[in-house]
N, C-alpha and C. Protein backbone atom coordinates (compact mmCIF):
# COMPACT_ATOMS: atom_id res chain seq x y z
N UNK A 1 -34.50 75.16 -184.78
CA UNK A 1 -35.19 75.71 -183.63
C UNK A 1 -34.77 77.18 -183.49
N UNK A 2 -36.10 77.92 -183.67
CA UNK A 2 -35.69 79.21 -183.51
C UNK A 2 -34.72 80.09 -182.17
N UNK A 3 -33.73 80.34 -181.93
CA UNK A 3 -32.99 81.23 -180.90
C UNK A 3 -32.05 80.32 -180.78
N UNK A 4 -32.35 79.31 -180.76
CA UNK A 4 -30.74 78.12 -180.22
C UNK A 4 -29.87 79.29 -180.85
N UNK A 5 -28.80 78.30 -179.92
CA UNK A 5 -27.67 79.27 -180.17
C UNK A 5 -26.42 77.37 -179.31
N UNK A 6 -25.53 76.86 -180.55
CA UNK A 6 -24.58 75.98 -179.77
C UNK A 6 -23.44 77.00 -179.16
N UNK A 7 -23.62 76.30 -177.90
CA UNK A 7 -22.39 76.45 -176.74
C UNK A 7 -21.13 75.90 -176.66
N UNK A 8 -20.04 77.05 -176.90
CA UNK A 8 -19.01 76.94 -176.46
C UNK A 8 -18.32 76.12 -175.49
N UNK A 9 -18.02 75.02 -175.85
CA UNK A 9 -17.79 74.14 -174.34
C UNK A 9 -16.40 74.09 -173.47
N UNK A 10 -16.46 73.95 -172.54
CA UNK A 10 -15.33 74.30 -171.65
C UNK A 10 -14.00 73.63 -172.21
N UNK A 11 -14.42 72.61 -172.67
CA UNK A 11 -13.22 71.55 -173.58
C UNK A 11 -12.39 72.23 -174.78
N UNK A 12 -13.92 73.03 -175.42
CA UNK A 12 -13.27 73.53 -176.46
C UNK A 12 -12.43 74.52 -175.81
N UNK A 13 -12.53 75.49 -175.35
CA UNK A 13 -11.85 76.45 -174.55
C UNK A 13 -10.54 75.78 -174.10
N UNK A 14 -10.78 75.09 -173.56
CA UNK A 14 -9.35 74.54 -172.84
C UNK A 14 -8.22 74.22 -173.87
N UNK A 15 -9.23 73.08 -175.22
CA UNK A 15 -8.42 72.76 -175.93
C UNK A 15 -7.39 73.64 -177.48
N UNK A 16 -8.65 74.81 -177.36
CA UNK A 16 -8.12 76.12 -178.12
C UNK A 16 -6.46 76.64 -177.52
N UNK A 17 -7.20 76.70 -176.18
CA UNK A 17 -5.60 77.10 -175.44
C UNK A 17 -4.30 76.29 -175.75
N UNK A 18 -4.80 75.32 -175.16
CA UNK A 18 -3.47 73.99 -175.99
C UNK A 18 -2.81 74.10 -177.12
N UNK A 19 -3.44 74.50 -178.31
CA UNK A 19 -3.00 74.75 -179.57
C UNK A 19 -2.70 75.56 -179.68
N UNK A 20 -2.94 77.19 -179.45
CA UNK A 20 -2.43 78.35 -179.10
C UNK A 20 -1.24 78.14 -178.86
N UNK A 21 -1.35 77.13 -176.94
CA UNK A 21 0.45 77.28 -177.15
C UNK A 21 1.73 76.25 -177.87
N UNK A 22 0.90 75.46 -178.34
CA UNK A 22 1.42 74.20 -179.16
C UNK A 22 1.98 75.09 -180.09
N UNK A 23 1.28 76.02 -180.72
CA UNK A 23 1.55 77.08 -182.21
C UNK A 23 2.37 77.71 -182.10
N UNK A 24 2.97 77.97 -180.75
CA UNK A 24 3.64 79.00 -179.90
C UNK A 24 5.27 78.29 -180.11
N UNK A 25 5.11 77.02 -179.61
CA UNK A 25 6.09 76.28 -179.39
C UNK A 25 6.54 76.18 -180.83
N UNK A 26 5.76 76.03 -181.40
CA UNK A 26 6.05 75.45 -182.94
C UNK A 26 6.64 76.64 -183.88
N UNK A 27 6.61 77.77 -182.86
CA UNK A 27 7.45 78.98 -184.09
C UNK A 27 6.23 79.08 -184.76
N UNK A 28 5.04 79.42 -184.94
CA UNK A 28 3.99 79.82 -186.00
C UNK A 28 3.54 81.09 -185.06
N UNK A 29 3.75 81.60 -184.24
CA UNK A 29 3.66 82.91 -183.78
C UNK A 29 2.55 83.31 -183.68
N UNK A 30 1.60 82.84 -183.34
CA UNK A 30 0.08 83.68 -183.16
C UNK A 30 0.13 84.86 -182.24
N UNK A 31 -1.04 85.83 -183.24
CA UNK A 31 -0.79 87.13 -182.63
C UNK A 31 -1.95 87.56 -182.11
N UNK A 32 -2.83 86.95 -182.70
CA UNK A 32 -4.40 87.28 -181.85
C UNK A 32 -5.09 85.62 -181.87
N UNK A 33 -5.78 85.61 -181.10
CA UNK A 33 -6.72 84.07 -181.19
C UNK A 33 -7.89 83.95 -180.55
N UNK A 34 -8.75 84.10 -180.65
CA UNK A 34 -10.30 84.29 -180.53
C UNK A 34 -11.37 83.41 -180.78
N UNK A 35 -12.17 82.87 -180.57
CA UNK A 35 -13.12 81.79 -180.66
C UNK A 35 -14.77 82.96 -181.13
N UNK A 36 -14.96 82.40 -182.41
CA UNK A 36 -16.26 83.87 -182.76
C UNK A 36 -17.57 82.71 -183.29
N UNK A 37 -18.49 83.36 -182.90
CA UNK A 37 -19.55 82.98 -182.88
C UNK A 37 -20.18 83.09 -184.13
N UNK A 38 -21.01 82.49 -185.41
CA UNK A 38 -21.36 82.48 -186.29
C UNK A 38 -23.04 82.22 -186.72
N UNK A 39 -23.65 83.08 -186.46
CA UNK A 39 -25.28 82.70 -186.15
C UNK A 39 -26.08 82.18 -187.00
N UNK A 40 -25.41 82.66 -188.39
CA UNK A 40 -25.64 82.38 -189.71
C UNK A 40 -25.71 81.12 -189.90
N UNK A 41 -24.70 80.40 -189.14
CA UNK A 41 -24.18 78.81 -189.86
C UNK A 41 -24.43 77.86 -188.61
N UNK A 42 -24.76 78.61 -186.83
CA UNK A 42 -24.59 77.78 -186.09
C UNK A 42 -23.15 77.37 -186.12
N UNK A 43 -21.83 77.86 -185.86
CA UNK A 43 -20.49 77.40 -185.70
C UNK A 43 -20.42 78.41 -185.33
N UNK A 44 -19.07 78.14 -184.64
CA UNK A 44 -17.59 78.72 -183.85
C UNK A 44 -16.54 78.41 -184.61
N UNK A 45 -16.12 79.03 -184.71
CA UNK A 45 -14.46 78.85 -185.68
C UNK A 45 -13.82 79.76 -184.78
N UNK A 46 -12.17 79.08 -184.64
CA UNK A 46 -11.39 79.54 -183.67
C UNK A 46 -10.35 80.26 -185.04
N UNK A 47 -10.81 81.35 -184.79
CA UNK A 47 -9.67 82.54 -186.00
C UNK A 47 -8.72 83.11 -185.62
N UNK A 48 -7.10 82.67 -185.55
CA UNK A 48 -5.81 82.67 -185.56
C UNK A 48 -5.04 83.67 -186.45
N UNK A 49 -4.48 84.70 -186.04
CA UNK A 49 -3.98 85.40 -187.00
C UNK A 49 -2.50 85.16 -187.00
N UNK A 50 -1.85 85.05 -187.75
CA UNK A 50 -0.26 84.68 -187.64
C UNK A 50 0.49 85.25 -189.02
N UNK A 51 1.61 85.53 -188.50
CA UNK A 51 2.54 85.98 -190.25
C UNK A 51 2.38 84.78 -190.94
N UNK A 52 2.66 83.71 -190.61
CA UNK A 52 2.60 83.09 -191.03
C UNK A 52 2.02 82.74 -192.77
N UNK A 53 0.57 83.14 -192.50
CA UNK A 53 -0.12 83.29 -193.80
C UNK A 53 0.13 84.34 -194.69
N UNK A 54 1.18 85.85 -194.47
CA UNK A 54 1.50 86.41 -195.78
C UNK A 54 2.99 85.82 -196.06
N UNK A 55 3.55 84.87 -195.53
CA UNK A 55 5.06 83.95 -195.48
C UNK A 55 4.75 83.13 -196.68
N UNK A 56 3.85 82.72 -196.17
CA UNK A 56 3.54 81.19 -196.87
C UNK A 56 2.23 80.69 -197.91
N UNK A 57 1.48 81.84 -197.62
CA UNK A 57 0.01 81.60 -198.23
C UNK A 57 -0.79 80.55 -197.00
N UNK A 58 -1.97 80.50 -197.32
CA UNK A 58 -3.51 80.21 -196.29
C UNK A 58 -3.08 78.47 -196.41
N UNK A 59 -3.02 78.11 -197.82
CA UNK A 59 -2.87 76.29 -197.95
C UNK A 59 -2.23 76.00 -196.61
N UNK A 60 -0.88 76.36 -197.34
CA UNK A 60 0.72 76.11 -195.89
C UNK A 60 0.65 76.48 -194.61
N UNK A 61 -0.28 77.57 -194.16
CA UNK A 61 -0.32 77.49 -192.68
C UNK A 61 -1.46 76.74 -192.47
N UNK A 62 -2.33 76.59 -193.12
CA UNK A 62 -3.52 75.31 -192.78
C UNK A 62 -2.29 74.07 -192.42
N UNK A 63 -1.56 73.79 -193.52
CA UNK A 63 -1.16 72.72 -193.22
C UNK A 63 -0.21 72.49 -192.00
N UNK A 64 0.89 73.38 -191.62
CA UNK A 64 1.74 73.70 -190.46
C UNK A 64 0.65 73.13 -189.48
N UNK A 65 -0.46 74.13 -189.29
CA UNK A 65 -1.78 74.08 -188.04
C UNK A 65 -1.48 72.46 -188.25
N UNK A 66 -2.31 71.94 -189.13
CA UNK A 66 -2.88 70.81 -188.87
C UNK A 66 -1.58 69.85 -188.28
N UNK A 67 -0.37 69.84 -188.76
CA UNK A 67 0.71 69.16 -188.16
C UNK A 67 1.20 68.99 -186.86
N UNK A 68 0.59 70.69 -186.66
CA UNK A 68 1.04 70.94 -184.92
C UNK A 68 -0.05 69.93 -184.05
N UNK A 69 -1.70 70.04 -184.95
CA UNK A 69 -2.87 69.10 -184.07
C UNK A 69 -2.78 68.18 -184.17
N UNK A 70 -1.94 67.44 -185.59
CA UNK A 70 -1.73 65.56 -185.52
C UNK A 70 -1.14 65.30 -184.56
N UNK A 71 -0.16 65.89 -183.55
CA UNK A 71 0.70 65.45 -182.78
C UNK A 71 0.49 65.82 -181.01
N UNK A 72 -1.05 66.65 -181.42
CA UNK A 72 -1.51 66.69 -179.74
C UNK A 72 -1.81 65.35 -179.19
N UNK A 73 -1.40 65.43 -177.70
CA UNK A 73 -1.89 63.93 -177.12
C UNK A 73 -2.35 64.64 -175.83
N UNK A 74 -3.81 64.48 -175.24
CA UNK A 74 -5.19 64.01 -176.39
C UNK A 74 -5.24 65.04 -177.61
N UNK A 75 -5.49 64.58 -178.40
CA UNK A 75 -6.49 65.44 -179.53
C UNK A 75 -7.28 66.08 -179.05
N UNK A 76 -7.27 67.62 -179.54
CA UNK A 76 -8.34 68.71 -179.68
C UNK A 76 -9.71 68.23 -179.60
N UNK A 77 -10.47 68.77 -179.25
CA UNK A 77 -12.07 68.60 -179.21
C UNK A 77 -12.68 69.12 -180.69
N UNK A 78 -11.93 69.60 -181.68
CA UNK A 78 -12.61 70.15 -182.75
C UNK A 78 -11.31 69.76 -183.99
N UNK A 79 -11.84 70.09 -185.07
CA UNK A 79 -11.24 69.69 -186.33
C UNK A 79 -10.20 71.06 -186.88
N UNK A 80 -9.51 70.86 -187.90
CA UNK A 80 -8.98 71.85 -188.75
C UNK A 80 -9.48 72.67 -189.42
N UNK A 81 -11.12 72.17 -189.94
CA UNK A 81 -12.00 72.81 -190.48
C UNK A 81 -13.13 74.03 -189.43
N UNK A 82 -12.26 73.50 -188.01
CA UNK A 82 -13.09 75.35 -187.16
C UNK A 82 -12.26 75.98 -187.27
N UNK A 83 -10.93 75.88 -187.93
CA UNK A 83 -10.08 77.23 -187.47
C UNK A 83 -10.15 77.95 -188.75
N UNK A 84 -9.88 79.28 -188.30
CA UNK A 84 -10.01 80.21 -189.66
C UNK A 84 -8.25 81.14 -189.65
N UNK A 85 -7.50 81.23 -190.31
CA UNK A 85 -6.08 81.18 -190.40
C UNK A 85 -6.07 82.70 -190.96
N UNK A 86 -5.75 83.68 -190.34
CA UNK A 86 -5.78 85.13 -190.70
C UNK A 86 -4.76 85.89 -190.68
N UNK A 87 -4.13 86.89 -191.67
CA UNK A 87 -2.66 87.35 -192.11
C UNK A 87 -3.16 88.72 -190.48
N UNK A 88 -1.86 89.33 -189.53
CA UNK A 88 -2.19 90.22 -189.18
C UNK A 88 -2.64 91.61 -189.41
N UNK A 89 -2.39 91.68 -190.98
CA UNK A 89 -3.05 92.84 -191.83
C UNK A 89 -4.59 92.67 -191.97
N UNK A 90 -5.16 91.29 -191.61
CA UNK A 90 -6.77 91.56 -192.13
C UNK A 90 -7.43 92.40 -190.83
N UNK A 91 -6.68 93.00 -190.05
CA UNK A 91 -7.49 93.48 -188.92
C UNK A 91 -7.69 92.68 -187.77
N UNK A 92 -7.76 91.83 -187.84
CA UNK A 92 -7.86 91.31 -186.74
C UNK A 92 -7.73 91.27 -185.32
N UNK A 93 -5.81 90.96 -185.22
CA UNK A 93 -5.32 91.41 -184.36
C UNK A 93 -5.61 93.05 -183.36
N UNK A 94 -5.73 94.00 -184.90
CA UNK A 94 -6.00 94.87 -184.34
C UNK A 94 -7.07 96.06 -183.70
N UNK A 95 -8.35 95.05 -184.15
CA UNK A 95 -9.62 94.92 -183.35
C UNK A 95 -9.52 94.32 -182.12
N UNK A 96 -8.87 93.26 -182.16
CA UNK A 96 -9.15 92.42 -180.60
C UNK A 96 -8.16 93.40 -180.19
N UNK A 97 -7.16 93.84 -180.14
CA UNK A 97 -6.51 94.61 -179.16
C UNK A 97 -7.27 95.80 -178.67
N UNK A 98 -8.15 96.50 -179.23
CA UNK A 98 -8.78 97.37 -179.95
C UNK A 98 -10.13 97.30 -178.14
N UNK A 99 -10.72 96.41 -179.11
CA UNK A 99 -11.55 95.50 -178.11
C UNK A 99 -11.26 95.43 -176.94
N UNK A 100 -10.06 94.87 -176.65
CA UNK A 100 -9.98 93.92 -175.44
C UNK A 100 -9.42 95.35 -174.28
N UNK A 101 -8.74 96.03 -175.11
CA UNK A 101 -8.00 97.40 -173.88
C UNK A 101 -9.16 97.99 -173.39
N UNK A 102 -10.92 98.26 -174.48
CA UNK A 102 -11.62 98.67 -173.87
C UNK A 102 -12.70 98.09 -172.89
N UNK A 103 -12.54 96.57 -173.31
CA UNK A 103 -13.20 95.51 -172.15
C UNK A 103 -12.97 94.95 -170.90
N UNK A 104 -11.14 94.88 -171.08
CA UNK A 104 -10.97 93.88 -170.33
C UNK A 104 -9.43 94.08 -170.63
N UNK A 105 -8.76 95.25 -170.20
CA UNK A 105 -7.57 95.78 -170.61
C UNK A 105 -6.51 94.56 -169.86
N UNK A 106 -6.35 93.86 -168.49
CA UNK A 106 -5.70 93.26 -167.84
C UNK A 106 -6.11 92.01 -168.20
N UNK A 107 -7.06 91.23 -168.54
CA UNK A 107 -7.41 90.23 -168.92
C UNK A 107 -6.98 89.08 -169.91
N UNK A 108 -6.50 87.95 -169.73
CA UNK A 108 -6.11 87.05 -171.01
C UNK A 108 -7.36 85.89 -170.92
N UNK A 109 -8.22 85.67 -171.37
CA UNK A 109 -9.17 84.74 -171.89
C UNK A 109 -10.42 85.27 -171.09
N UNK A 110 -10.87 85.62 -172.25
CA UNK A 110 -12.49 86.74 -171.47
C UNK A 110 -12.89 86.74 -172.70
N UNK A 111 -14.62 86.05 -172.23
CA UNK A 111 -15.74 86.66 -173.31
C UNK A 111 -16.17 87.69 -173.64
N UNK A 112 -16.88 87.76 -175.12
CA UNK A 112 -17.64 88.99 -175.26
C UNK A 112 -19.00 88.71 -175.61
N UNK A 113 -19.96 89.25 -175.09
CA UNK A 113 -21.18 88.47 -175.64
C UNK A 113 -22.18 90.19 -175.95
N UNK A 114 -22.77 89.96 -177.12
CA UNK A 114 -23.59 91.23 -178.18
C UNK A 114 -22.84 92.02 -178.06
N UNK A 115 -21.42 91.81 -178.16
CA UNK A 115 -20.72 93.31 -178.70
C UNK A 115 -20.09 93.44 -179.72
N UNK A 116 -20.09 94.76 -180.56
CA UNK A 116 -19.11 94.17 -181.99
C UNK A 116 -17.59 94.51 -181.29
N UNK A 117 -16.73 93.59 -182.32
CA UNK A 117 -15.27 93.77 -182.05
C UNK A 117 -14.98 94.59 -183.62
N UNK A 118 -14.59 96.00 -183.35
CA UNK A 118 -14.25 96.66 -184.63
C UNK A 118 -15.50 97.15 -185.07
N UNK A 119 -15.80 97.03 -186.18
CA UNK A 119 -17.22 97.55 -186.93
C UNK A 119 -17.88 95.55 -187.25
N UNK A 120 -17.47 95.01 -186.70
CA UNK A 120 -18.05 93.75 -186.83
C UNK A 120 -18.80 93.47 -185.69
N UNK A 121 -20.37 93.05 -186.18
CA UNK A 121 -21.05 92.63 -185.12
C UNK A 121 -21.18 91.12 -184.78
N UNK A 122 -20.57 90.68 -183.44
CA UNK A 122 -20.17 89.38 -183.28
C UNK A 122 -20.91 88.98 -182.05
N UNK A 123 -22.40 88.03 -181.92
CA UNK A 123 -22.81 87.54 -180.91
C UNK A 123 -22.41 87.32 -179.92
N UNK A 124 -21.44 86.42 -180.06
CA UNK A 124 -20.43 86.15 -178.73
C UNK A 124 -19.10 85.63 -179.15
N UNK A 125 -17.85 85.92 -178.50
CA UNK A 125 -16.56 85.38 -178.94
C UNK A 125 -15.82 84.90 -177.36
N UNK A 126 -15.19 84.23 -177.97
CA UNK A 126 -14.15 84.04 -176.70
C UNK A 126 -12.72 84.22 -176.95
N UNK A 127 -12.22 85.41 -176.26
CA UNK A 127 -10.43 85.86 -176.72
C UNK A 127 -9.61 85.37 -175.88
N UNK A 128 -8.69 84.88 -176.53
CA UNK A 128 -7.64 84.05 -175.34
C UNK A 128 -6.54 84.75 -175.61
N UNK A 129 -5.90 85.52 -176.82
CA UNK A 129 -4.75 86.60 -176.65
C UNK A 129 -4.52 87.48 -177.69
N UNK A 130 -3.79 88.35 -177.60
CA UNK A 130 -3.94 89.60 -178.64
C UNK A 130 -2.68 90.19 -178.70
């Protein structure tokens, strides 16, 4: 159907946060975490940047992630396969900071909707920290 666009649901939001600070607790250090919109594919993938991945390589912090989500009680609203696991050198971090000082400088969990973050043009995202 032409324009659909799936919605971000409040669950997911909530439950992004959870893991954020689950990741937090767990020593995996996230440094930016963002929920981005994908128009191409119809998905959201929640993209996590952490040292983690130039420590260990992409496999091993997939796997850390997924250890920290086997042990949420309830379980996440989404799988291992929405998150996208990013070294803080790919930019990331330092777009959403980038971003967020000029959006929403005081803000911790605020959308962006038709704006690019960086030179990336991103429909809509949802940033929960930077």
């Amino acid at each position: 159907m032409a324009g659909y666009q799936r919605t971000l649901l409040g669950q997911e939001i909530d439950d992004g946060r959870r893991l954020i600070d689950a990741l937090k607790k767990a020593a995996l250090r996230p440094r930016a975490a963002l929920w981005c919109y994908f128009p191409d594919t119809d998905e959201w993938r929640l993209a996590i940047s952490t040292p983690l991945v130039d420590r260990v390589g992409y496999l091993k912090t997939y796997e850390r992630i997924g250890a920290v989500m086997s042990k949420m009680k309830p379980p996440v609203a989404f799988t291992l396969s929405d998150i996208s696991a990013q070294s803080p050198h790919s930019g990331l971090t330092e777009i959403a900071k980038a971003t967020a000082r000029a959006e929403a400088p005081s803000a911790e969990g605020f959308r962006f909707v038709g704006k690019p973050i960086g030179h990336r043009a991103v429909e809509e995202a949802y940033v929960y920290s930077i």
